[in-house]
N, C-alpha and C. Protein backbone atom coordinates (compact mmCIF):
# COMPACT_ATOMS: atom_id res chain seq x y z
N UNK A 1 8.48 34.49 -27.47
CA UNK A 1 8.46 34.23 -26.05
C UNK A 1 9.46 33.13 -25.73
N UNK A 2 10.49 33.49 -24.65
CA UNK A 2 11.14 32.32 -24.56
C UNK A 2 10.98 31.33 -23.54
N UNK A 3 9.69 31.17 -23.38
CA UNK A 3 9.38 29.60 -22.59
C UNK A 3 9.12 30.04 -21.18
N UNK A 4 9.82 31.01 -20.79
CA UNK A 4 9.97 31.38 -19.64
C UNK A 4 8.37 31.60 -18.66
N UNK A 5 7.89 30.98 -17.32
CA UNK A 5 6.36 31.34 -17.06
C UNK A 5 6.30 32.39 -16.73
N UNK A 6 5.31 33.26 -17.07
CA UNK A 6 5.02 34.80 -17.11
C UNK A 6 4.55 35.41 -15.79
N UNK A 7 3.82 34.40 -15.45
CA UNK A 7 3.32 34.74 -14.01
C UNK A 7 3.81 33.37 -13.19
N UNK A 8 4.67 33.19 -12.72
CA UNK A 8 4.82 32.02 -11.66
C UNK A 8 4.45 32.03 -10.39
N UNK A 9 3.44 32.99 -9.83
CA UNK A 9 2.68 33.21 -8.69
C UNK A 9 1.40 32.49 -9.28
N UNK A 10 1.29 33.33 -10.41
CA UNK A 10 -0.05 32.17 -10.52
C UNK A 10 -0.45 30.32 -10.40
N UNK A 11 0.58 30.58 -11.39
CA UNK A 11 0.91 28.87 -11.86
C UNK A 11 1.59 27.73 -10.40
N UNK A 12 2.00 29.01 -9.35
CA UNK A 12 2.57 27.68 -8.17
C UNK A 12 1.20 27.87 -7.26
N UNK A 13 0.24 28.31 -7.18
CA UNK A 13 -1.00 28.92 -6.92
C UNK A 13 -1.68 27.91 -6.96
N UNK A 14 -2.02 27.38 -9.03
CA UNK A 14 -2.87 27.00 -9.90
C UNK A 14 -2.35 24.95 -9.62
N UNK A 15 -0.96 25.32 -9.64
CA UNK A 15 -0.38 23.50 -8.85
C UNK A 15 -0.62 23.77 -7.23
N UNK A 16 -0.60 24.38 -6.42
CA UNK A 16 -0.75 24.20 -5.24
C UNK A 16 -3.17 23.87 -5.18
N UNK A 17 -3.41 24.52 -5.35
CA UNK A 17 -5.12 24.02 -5.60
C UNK A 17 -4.98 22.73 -6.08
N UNK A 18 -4.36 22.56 -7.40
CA UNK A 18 -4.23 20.84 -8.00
C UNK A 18 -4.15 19.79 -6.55
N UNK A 19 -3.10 20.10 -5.60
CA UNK A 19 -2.56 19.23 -4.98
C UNK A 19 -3.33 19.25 -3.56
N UNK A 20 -4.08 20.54 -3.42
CA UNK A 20 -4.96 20.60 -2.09
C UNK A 20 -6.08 19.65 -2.50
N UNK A 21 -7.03 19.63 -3.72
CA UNK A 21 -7.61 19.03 -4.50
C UNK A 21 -7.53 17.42 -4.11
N UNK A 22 -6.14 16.92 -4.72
CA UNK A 22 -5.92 15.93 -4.43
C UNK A 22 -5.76 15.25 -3.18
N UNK A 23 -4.79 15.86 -2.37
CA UNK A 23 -5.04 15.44 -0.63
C UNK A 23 -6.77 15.39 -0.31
N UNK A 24 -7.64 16.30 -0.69
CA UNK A 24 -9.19 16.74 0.03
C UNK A 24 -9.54 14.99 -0.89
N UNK A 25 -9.35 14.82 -2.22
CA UNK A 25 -9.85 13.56 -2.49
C UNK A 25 -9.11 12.36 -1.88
N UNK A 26 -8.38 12.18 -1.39
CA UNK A 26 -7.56 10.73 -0.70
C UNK A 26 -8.21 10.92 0.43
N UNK A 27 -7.85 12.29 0.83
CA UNK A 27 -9.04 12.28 2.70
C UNK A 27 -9.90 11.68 2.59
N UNK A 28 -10.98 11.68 1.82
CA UNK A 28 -12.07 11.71 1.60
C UNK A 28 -12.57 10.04 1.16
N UNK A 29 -11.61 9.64 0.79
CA UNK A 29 -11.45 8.14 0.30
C UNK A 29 -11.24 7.16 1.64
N UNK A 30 -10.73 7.83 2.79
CA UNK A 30 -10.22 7.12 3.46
C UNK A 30 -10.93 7.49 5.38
N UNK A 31 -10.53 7.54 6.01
CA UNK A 31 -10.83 7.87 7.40
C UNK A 31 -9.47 7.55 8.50
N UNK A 32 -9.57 8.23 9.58
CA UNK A 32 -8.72 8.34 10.76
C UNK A 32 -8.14 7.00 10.73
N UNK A 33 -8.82 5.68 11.07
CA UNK A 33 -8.72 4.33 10.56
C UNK A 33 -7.21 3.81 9.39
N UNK A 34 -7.79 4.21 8.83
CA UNK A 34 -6.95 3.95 7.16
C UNK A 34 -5.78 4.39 7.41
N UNK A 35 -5.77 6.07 7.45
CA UNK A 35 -4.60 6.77 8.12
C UNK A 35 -3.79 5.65 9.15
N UNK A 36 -4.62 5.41 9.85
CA UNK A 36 -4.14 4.88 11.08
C UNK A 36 -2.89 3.79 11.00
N UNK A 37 -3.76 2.96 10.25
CA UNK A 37 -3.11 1.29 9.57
C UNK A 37 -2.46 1.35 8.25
N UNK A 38 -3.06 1.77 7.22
CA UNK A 38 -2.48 1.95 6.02
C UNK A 38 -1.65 2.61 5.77
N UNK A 39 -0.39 2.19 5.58
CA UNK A 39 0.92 3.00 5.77
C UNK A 39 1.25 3.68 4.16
N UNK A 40 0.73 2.21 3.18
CA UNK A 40 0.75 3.96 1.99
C UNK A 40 -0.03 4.59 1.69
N UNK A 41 -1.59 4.48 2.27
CA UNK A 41 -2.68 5.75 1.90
C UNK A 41 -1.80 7.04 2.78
N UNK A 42 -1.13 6.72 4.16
CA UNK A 42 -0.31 7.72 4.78
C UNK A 42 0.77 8.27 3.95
N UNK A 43 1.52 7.39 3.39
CA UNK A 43 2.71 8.00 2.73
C UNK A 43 2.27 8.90 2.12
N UNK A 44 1.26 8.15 0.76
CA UNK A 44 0.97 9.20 -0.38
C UNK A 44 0.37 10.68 0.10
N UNK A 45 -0.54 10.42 1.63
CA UNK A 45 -0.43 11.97 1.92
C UNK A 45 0.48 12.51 2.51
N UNK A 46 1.57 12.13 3.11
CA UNK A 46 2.99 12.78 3.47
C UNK A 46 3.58 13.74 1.71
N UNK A 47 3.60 12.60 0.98
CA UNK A 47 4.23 13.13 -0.50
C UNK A 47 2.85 14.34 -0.95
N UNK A 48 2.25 14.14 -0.87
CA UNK A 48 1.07 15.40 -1.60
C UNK A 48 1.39 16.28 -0.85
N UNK A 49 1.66 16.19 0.05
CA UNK A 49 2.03 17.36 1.32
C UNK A 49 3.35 18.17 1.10
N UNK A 50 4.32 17.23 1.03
CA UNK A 50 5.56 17.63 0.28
C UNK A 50 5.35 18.67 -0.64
N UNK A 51 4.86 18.05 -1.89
CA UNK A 51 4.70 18.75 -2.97
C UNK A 51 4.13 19.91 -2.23
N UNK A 52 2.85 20.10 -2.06
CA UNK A 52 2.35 21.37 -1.30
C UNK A 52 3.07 22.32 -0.73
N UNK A 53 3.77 22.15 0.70
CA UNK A 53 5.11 22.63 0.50
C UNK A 53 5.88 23.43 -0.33
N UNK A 54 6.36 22.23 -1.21
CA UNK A 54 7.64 23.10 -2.54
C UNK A 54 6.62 24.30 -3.25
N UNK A 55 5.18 24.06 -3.59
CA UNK A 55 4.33 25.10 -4.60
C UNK A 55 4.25 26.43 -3.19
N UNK A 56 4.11 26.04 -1.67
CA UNK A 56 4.25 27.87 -1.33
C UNK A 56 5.74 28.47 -1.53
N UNK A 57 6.30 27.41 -1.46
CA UNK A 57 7.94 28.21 -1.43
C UNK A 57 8.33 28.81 -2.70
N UNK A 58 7.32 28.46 -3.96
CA UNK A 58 7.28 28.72 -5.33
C UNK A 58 6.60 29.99 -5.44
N UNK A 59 5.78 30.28 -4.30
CA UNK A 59 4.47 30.88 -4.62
C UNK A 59 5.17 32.09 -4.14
N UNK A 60 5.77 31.94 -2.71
CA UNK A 60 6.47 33.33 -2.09
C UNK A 60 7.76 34.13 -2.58
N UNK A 61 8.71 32.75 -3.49
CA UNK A 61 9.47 33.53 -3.75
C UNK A 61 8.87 34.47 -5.12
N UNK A 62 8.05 33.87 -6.14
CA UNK A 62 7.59 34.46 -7.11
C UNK A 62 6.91 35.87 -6.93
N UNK A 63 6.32 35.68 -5.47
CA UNK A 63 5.99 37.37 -4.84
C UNK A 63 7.33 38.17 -4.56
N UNK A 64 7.89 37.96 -4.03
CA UNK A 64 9.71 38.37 -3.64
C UNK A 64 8.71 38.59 -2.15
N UNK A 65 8.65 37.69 -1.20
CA UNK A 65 8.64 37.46 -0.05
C UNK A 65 9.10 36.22 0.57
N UNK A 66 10.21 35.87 1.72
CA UNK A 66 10.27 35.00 2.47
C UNK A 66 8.98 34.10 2.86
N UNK A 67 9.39 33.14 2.31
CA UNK A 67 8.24 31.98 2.73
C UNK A 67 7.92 31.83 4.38
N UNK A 68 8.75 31.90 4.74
CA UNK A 68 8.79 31.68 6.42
C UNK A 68 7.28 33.03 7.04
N UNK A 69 7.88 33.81 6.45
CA UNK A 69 6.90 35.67 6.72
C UNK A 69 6.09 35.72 6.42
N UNK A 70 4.99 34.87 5.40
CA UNK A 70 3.93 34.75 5.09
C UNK A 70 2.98 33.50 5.37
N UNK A 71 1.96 34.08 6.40
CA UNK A 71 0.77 32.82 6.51
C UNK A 71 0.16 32.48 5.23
N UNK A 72 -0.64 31.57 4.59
CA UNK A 72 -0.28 30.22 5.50
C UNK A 72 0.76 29.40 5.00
N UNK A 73 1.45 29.90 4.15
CA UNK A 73 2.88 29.44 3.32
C UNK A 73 3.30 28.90 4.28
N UNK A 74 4.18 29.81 5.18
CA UNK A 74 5.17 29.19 5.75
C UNK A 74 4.67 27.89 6.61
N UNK A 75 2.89 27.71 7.15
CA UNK A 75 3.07 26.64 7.60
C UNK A 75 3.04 25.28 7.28
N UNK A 76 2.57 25.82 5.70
CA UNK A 76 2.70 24.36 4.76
C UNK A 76 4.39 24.06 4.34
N UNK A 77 5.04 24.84 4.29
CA UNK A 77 6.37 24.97 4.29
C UNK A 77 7.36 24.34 5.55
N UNK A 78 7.16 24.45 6.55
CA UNK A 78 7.45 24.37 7.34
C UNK A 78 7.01 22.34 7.56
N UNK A 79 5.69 22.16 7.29
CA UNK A 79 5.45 20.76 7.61
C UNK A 79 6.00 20.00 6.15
N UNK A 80 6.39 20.78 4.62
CA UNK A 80 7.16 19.81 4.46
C UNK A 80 8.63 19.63 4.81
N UNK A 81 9.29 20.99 5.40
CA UNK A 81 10.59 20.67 5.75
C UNK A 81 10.03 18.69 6.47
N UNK A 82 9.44 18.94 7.55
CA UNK A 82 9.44 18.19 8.71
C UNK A 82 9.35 16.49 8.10
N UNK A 83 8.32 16.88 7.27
CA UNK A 83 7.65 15.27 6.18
C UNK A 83 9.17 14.76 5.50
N UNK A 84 9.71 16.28 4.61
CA UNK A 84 10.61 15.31 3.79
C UNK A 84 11.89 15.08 4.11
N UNK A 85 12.47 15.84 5.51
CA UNK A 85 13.56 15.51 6.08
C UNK A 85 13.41 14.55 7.35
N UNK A 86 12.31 14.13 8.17
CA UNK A 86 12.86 12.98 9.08
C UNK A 86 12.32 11.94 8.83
N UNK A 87 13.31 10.95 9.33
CA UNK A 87 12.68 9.72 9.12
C UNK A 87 11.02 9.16 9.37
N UNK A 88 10.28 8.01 8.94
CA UNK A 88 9.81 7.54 9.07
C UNK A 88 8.72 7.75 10.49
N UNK A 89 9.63 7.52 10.98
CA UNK A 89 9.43 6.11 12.56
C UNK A 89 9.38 8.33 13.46
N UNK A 90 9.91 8.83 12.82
CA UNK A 90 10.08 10.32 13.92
C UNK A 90 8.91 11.20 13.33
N UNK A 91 8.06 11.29 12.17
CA UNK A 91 7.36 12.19 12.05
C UNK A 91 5.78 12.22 12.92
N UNK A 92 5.57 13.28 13.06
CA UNK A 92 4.46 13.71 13.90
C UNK A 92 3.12 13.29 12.78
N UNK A 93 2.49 12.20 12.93
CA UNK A 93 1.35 11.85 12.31
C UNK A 93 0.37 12.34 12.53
N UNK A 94 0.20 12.40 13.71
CA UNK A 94 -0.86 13.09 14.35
C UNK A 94 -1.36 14.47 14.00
N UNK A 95 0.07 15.48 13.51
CA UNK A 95 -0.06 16.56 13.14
C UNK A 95 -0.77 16.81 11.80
N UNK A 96 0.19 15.33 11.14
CA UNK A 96 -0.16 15.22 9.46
C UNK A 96 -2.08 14.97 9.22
N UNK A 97 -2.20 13.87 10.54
CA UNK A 97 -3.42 13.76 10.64
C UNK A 97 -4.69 15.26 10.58
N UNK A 98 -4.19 15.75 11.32
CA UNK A 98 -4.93 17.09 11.72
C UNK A 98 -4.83 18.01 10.83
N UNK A 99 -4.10 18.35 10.61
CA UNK A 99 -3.46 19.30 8.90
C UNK A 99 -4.67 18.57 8.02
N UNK A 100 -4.61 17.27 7.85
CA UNK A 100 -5.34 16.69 6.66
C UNK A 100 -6.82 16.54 6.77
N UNK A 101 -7.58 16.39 7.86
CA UNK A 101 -8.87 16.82 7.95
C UNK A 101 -9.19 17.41 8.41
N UNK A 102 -8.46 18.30 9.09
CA UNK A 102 -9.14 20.11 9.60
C UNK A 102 -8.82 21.00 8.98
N UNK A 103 -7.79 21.03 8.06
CA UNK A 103 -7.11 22.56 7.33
C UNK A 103 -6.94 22.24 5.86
N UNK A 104 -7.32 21.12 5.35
CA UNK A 104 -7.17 21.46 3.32
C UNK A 104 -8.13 21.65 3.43
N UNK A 105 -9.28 21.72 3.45
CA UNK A 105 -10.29 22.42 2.91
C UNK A 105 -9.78 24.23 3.03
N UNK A 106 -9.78 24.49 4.08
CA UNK A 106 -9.75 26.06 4.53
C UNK A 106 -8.11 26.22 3.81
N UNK A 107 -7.46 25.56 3.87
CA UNK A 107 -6.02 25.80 2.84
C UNK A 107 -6.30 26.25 1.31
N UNK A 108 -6.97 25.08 0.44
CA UNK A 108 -7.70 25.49 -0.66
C UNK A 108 -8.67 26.73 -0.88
N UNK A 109 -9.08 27.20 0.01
CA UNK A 109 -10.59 28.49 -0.20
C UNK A 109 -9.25 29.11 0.15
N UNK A 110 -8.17 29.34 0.59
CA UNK A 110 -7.23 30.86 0.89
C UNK A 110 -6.80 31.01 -0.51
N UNK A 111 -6.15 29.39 -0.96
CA UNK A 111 -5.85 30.24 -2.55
C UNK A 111 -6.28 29.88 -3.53
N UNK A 112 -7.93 29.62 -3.47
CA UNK A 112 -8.93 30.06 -4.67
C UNK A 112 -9.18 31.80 -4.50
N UNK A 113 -9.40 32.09 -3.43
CA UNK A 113 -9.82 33.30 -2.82
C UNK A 113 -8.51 34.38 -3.29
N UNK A 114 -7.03 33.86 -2.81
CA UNK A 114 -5.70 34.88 -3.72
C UNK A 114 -5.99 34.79 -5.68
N UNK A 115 -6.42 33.21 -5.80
CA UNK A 115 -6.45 33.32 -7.56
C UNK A 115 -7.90 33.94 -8.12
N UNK A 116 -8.58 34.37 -6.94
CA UNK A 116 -10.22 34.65 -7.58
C UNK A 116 -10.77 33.57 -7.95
N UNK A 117 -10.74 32.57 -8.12
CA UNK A 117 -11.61 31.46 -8.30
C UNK A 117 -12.55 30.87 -7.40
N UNK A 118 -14.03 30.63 -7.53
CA UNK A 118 -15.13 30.06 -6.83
C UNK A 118 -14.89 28.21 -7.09
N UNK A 119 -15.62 27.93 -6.31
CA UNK A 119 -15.89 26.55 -6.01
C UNK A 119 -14.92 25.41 -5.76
């Protein structure tokens, strides 16, 4: 075998859960508050988000589909274009806010639910 990953739908799948995982635990550590004031409990969820991001664009091309054409890829895709290209002082927090305690949970159950995995 030459090294090569066999299934890379799975595996950007299996890192994208890792990283929903991780955002649902920093949420969870923290509140609207924290977010609010704490500028690197914010960063570090801007960067988990990122990452999130790069694993659907991993995930769609490994299907041979446009990331953009597939829910909910493209809209985690789409918010890291936004996270890792503008500055600071210009990103929509509010959005990041809302993304981060209304939709990783329901982000995570879409792709436990594509990998078959419970809990």
């Amino acid at each position: 075998m030459s090294g090569a990953d066999v299934r890379p739908d799975r595996h950007a799948l299996i890192e994208l859960d890792a990283l929903l995982t991780e955002i649902i635990a920093l949420r969870d550590e923290g509140d609207g508050d924290r977010f609010e004031h704490d500028h690197r409990y914010r960063w570090v969820l801007h960067r988990l988000w990122i990452a999130a991001g790069n694993e659907a664009l991993a995930y769609t091309t490994a299907i041979g589909r446009p990331v953009m054409a597939v829910e909910p890829w493209n809209n985690l895709y789409r918010l890291r274009n936004d996270l890792a290209h503008q500055r600071l002082p210009d990103i929509d927090d509010s959005l990041v806010r809302r993304i981060t305690w209304m939709s990783a949970d329901q982000l995570r159950d879409q792709v436990r639910q594509v990998l078959g995995v419970t809990g």
